[in-house]
Every structure is written in structure tokens, then in C-alpha cells.
C-alpha atoms as a PDB file:
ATOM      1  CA  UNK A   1       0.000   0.000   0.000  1.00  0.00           C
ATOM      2  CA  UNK A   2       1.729   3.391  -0.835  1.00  0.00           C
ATOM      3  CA  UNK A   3       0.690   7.097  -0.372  1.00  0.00           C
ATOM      4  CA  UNK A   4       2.817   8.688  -2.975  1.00  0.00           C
ATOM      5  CA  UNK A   5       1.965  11.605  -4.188  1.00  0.00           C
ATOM      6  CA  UNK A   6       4.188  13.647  -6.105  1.00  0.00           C
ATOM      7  CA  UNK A   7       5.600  16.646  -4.037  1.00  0.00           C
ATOM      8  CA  UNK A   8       5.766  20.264  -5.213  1.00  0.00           C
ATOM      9  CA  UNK A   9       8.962  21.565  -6.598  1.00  0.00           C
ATOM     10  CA  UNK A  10       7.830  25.207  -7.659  1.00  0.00           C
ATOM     11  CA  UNK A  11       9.998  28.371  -5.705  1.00  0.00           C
ATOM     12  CA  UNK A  12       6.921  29.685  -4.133  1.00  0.00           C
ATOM     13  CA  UNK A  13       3.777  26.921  -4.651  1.00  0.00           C
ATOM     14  CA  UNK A  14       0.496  28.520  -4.032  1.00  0.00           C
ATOM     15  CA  UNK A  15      -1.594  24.757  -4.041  1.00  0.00           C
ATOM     16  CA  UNK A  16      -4.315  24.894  -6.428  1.00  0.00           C
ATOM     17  CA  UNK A  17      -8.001  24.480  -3.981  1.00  0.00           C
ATOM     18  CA  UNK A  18      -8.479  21.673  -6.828  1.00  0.00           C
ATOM     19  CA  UNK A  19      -5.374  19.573  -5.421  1.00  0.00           C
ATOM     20  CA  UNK A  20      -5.595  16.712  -3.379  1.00  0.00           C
ATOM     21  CA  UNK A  21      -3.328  17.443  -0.467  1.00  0.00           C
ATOM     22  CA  UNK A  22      -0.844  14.088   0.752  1.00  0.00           C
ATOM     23  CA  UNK A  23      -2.190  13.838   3.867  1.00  0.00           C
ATOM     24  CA  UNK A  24      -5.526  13.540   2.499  1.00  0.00           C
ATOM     25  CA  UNK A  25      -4.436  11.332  -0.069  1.00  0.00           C
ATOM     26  CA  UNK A  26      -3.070   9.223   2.228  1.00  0.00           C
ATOM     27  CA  UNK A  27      -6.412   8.993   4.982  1.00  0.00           C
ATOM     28  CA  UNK A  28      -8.339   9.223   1.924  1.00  0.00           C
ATOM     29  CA  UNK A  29      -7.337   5.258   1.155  1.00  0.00           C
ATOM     30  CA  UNK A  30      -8.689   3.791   3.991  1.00  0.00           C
ATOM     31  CA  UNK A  31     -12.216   5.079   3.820  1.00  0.00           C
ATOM     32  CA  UNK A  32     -13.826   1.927   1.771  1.00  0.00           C
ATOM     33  CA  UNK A  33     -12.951   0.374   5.356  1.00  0.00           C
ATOM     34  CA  UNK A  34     -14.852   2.876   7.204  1.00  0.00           C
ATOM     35  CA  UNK A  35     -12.246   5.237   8.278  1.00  0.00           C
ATOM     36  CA  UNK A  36     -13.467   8.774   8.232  1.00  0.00           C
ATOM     37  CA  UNK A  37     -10.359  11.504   7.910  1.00  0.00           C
ATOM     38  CA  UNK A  38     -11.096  14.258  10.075  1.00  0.00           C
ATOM     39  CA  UNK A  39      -9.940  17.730   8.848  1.00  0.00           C
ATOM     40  CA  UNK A  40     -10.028  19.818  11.930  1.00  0.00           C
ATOM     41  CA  UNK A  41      -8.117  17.530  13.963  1.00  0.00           C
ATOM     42  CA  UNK A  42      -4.177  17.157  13.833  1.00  0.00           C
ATOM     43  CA  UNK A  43      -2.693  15.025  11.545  1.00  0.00           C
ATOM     44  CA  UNK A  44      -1.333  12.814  14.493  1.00  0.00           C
ATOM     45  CA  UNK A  45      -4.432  12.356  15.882  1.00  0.00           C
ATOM     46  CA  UNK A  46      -5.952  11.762  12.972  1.00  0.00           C
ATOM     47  CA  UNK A  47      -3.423   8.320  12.647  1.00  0.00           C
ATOM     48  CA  UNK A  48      -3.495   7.978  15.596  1.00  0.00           C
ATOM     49  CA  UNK A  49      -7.169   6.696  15.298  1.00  0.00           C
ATOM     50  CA  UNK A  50      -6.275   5.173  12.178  1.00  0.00           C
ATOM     51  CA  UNK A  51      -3.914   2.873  13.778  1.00  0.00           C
ATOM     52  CA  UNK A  52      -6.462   1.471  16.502  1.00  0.00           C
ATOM     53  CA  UNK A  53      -9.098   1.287  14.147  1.00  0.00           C
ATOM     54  CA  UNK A  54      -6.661  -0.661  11.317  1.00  0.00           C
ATOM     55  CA  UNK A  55      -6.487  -3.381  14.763  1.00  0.00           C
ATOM     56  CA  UNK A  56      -9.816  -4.322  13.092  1.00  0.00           C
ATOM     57  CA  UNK A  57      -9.533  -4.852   9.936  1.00  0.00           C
ATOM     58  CA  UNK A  58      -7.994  -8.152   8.056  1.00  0.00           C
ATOM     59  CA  UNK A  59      -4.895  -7.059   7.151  1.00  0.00           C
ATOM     60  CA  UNK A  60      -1.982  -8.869   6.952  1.00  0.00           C
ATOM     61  CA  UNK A  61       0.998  -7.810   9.822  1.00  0.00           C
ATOM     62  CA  UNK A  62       3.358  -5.985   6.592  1.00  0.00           C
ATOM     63  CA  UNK A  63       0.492  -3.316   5.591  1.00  0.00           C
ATOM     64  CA  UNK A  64       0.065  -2.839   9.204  1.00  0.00           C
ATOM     65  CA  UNK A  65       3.659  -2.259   9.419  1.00  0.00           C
ATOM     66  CA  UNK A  66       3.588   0.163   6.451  1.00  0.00           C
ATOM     67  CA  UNK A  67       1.081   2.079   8.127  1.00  0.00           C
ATOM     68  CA  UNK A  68       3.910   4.425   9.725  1.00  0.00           C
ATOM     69  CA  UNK A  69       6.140   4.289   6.970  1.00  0.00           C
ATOM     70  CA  UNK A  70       4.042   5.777   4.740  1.00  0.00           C
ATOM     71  CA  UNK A  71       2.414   8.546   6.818  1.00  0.00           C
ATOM     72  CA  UNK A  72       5.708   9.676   7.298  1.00  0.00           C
ATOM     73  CA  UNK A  73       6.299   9.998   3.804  1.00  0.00           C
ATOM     74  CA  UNK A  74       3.245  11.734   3.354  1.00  0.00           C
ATOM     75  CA  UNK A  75       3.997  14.490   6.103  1.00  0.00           C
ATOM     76  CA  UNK A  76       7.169  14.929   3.855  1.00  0.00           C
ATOM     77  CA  UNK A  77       4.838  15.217   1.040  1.00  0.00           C
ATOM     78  CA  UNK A  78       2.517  17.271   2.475  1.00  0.00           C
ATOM     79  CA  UNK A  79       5.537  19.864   3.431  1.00  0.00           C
ATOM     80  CA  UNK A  80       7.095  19.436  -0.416  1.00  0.00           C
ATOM     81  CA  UNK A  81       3.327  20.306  -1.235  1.00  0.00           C
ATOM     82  CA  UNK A  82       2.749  23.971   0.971  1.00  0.00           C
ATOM     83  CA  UNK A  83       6.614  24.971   0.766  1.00  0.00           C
ATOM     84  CA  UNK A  84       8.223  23.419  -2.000  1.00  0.00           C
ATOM     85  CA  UNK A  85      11.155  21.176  -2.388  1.00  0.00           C
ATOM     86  CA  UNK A  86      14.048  23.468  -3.319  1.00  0.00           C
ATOM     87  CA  UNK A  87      16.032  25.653  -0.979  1.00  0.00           C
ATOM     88  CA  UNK A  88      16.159  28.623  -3.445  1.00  0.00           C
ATOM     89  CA  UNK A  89      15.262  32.518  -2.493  1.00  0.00           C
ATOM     90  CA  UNK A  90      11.351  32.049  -3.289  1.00  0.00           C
ATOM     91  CA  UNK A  91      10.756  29.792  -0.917  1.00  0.00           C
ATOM     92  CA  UNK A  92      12.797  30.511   1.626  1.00  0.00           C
ATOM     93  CA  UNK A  93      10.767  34.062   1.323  1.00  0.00           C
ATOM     94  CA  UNK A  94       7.739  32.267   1.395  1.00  0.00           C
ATOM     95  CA  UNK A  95       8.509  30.091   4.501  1.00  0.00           C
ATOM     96  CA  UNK A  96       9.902  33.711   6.574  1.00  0.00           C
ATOM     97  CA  UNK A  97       6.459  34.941   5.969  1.00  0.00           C
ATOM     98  CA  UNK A  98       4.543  32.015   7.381  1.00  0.00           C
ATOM     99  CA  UNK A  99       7.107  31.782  10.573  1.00  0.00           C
ATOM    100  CA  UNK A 100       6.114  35.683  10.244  1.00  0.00           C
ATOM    101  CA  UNK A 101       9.812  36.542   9.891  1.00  0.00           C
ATOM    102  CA  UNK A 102       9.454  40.849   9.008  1.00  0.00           C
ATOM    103  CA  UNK A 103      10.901  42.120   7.087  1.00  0.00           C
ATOM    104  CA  UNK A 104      11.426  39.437   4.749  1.00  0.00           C
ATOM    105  CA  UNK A 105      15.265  39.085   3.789  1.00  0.00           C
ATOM    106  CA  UNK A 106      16.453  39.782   0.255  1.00  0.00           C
ATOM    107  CA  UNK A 107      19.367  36.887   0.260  1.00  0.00           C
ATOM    108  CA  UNK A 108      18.678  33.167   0.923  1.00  0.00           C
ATOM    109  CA  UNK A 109      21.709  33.371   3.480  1.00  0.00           C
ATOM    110  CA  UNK A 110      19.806  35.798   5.477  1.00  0.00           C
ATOM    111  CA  UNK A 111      16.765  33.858   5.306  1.00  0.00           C
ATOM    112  CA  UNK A 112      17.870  30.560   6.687  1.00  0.00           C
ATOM    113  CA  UNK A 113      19.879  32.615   9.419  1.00  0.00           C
ATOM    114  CA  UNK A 114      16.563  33.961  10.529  1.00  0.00           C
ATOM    115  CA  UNK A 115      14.413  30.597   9.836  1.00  0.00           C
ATOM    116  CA  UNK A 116      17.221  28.536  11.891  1.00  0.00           C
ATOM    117  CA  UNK A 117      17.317  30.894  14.675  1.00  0.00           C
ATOM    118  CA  UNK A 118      13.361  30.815  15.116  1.00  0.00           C
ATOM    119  CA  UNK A 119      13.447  27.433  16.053  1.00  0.00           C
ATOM    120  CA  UNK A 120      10.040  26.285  15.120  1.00  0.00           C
ATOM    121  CA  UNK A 121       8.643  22.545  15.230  1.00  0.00           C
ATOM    122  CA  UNK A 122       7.795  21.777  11.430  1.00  0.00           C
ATOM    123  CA  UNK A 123       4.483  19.504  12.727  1.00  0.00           C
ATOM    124  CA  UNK A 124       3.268  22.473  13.943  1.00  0.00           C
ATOM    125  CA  UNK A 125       4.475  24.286  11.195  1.00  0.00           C
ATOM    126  CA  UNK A 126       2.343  22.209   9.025  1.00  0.00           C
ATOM    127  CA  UNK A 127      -0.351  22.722  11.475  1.00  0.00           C
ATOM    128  CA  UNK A 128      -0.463  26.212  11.458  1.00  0.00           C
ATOM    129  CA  UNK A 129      -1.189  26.005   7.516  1.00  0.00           C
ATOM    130  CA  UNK A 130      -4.411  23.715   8.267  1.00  0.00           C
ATOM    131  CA  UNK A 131      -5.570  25.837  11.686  1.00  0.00           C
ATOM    132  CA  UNK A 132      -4.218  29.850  10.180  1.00  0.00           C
ATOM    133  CA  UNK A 133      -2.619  29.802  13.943  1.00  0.00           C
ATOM    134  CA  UNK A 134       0.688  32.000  14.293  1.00  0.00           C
ATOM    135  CA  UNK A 135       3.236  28.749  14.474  1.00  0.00           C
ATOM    136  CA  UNK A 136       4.957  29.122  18.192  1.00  0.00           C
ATOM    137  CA  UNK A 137       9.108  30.050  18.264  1.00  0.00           C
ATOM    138  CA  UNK A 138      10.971  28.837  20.807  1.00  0.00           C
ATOM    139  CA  UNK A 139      13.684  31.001  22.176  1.00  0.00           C
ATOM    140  CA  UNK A 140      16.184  28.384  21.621  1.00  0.00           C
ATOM    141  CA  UNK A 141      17.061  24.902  20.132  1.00  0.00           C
ATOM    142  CA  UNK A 142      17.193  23.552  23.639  1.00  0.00           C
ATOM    143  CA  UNK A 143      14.098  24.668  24.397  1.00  0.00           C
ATOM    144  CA  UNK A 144      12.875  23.371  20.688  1.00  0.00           C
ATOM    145  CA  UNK A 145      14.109  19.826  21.403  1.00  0.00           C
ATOM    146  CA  UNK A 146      12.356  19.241  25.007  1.00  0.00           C
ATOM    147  CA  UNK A 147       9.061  20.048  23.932  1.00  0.00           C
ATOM    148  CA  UNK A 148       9.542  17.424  20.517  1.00  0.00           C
ATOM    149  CA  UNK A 149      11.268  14.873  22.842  1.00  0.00           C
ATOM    150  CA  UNK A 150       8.229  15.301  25.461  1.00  0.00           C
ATOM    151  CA  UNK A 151       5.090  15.348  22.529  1.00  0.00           C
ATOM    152  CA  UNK A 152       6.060  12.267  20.266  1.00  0.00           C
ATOM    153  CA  UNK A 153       3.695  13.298  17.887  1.00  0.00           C
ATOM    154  CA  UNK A 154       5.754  16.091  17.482  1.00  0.00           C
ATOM    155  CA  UNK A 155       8.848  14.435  15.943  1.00  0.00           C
ATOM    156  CA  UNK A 156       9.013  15.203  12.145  1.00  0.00           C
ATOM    157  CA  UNK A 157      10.238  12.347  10.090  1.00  0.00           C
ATOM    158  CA  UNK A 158      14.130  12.743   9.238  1.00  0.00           C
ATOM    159  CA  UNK A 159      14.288  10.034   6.807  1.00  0.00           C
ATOM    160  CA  UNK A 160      12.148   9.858   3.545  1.00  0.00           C
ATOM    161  CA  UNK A 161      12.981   9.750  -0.278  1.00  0.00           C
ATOM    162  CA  UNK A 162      10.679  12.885  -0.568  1.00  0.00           C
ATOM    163  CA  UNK A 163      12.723  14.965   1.735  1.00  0.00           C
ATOM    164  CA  UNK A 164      13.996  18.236  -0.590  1.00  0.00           C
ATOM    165  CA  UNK A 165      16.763  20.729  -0.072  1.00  0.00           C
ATOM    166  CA  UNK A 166      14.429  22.979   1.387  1.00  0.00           C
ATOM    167  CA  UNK A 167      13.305  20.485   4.085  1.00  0.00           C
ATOM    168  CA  UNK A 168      16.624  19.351   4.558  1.00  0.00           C
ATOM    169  CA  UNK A 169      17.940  22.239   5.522  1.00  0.00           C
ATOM    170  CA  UNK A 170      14.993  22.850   8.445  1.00  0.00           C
ATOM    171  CA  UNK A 171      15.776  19.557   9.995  1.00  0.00           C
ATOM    172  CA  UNK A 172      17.344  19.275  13.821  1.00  0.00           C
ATOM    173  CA  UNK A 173      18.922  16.778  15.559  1.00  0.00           C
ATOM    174  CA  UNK A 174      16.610  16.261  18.117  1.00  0.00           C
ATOM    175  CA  UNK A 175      17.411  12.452  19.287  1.00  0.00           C
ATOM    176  CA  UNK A 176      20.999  12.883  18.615  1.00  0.00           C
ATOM    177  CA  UNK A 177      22.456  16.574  18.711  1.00  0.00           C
ATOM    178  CA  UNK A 178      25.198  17.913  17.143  1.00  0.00           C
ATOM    179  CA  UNK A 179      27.976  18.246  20.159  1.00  0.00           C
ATOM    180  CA  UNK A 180      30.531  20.474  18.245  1.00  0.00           C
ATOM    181  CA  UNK A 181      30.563  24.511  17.961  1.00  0.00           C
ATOM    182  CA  UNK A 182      28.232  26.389  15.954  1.00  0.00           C
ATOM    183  CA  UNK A 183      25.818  29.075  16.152  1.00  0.00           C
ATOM    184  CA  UNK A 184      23.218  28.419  13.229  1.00  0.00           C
ATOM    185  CA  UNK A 185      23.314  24.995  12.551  1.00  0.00           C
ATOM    186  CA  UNK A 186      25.637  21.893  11.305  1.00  0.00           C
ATOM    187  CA  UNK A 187      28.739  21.530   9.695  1.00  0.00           C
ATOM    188  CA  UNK A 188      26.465  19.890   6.821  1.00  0.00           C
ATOM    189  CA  UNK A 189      24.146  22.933   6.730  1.00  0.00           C
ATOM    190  CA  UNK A 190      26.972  25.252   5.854  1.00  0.00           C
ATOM    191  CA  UNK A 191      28.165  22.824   3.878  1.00  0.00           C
ATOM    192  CA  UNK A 192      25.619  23.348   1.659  1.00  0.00           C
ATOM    193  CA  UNK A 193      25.556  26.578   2.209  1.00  0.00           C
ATOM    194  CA  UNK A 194      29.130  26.715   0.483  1.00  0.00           C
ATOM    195  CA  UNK A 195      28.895  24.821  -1.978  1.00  0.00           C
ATOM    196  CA  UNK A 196      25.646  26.835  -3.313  1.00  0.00           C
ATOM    197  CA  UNK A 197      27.456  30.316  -2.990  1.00  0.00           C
ATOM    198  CA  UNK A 198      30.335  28.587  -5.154  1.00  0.00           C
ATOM    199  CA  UNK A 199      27.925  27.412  -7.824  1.00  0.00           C
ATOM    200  CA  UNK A 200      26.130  30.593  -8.041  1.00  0.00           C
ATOM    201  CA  UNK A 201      29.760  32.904  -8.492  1.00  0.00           C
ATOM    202  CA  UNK A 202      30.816  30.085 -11.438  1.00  0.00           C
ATOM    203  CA  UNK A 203      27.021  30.131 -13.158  1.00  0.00           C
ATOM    204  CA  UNK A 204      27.947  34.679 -13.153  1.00  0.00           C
ATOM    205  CA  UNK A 205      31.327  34.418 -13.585  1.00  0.00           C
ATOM    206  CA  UNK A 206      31.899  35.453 -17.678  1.00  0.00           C
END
């Protein structure tokens, strides 16, 4: 059983109303066995009942087993789907307005300095799409990582084939941090960060 749906890739994506959202798509499979997807509750609740309902049904123990696989690839989705999946200056523009970042930088350096230091969980950043709540910003990655440790439905998926540069770049190590010295993220982050500025001074270079 898969959820795949195909994930965004446009700088700033404005979803079309007629678009089937992943999460949707993926609650929207099990409803010829009664399940009923319930749009103003969380996403995590909303597998939550899934999974105690899916005790039910006669499925074999693998599509059971797929069940979190797959809704984890469909939060991915669903992020690819709202913000896009690459880490240029239009969407990094278009995610500092949702976390309400003001005024909105003009360089993508300056953007993912401000995004990184807001220190927002990206469930509830999804959440904040579906509810039009201001998404919370904790005052510091600390402070981030106790409140995802302590709400498990909190914990964003790290791993998934869907995951684009943009989303890859907004990822923490919250089970296993990075012990070394920084001030806005990991050694791979700037990494990155390098190897883009390069790439962008050979593309003007005559």
C-alpha cells in the first residue's frame, strides 16, 4: 500500500483548492474500510485513530507495518506540497512569511539565518497552515528539542525519499544533537551553504 503523491517543486507553490493534499491522499485510502479523515483535527491524531481502528480490519501484519512508513512519507509530502522542495530565495521568502519573519530578507543566506534561529517545530508548522494559527518560536534549540522529545507526535520524520533541499535544511537533531561549535546549525548545513554560494559565483562568472 503506498501514499505517494508527487511533491511540489515550484519556488513559491500557491496549491491549487483543486489539489488533493498528501495527507488527504493518504487517509483518503482507507475510507472503503470505514475510516473517516477528520480535517479539523491534527494530523497525528488523525493516525493515531487510524492505527487502533486498522487493529480491526484483516490485514496482513506488513500493511500494518507500512502504516507508519508511509504517513511519514506523506507528512514529507505534504511539506514538499505547501513549501516546495528546493532551498532557493522564493521559498525561503515564502517560509519567513509564514514563521512571520518581518521584514522578509532579500538573500537566501539571510533567510535561513533567521528561519534557523526561530526554532520552530515543522508539525506544527504544518499545522499552522491547516488551523491559520501564528506557528509558536521557541527562544532556543534547547528549548525546541524538550518540547519534541516530550510530545512524540511532534517528531518530524528525518528520513524519507521525498525529503527536498528545502526540508533538509529545516531539519534538527533532536534524538541525537550535534555536540561540536556552531551558532546556526551543522557543519552539513553550511556545507551546503558553500557549496551553493560557489555554484552561483561560477554560473555569473563570464
Amino acid at each position: 500500500m503506498s501514499s505517494s503523491l508527487a511533491g511540489e517543486s515550484t519556488p513559491s507553490p500557491i496549491p491549487s483548492p483543486t489539489m488533493t493534499a498528501p495527507l488527504e491522499g493518504f487517509f483518503a485510502q482507507f475510507a472503503t474500510l470505514g475510516f473517516r479523515y477528520n480535517q479539523n483535527s491534527t494530523a497525528h491524531n488523525n493516525f493515531g485513530r487510524l492505527r487502533r481502528e486498522s487493529a480491526g480490519w484483516n490485514s496482513d501484519s506488513a500493511t500494518i507495518a507500512s502504516l507508519r512508513v508511509d504517513f511519514n512519507d506523506a507528512l514529507v509530502q505534504q511539506f514538499n506540497f505547501l513549501f516546495g522542495t528546493d532551498s532557493d530565495l522564493g521559498a525561503w521568502q515564502n517560509l519567513c512569511g509564514v514563521i512571520d519573519i518581518t521584514p522578509v530578507p532579500d538573500t537566501i543566506d539571510d533567510c535561513t539565518r533567521l528561519v534557523w534561529d526561530a526554532n520552530v517545530n515543522i508539525v506544527d508548522l504544518l499545522e499552522s497552515m491547516r488551523t491559520g494559527e501564528p506557528v509558536h518560536k521557541f527562544a532556543t534549540l534547547d528549548e525546541l528539542r524538550v518540547y519534541t522529545r516530550k510530545n512524540k507526535g511532534k517528531m518530524f520524520p528525518k528520513e524519507s525519499a521525498y525529503t527536498g533541499g528545502l526540508l533538509k535544511e529545516l531539519l534538527r537533531e533532536i534524538i541525537n544533537p550535534y555536540l561540536g561549535n556552531r551558532r546556526n546549525g551543522s557543519a552539513k548545513r553550511k556545507g551546503r551553504r558553500a557549496r551553493r554560494r560557489a555554484a552561483a559565483a561560477a554560473q555569473s562568472s563570464p
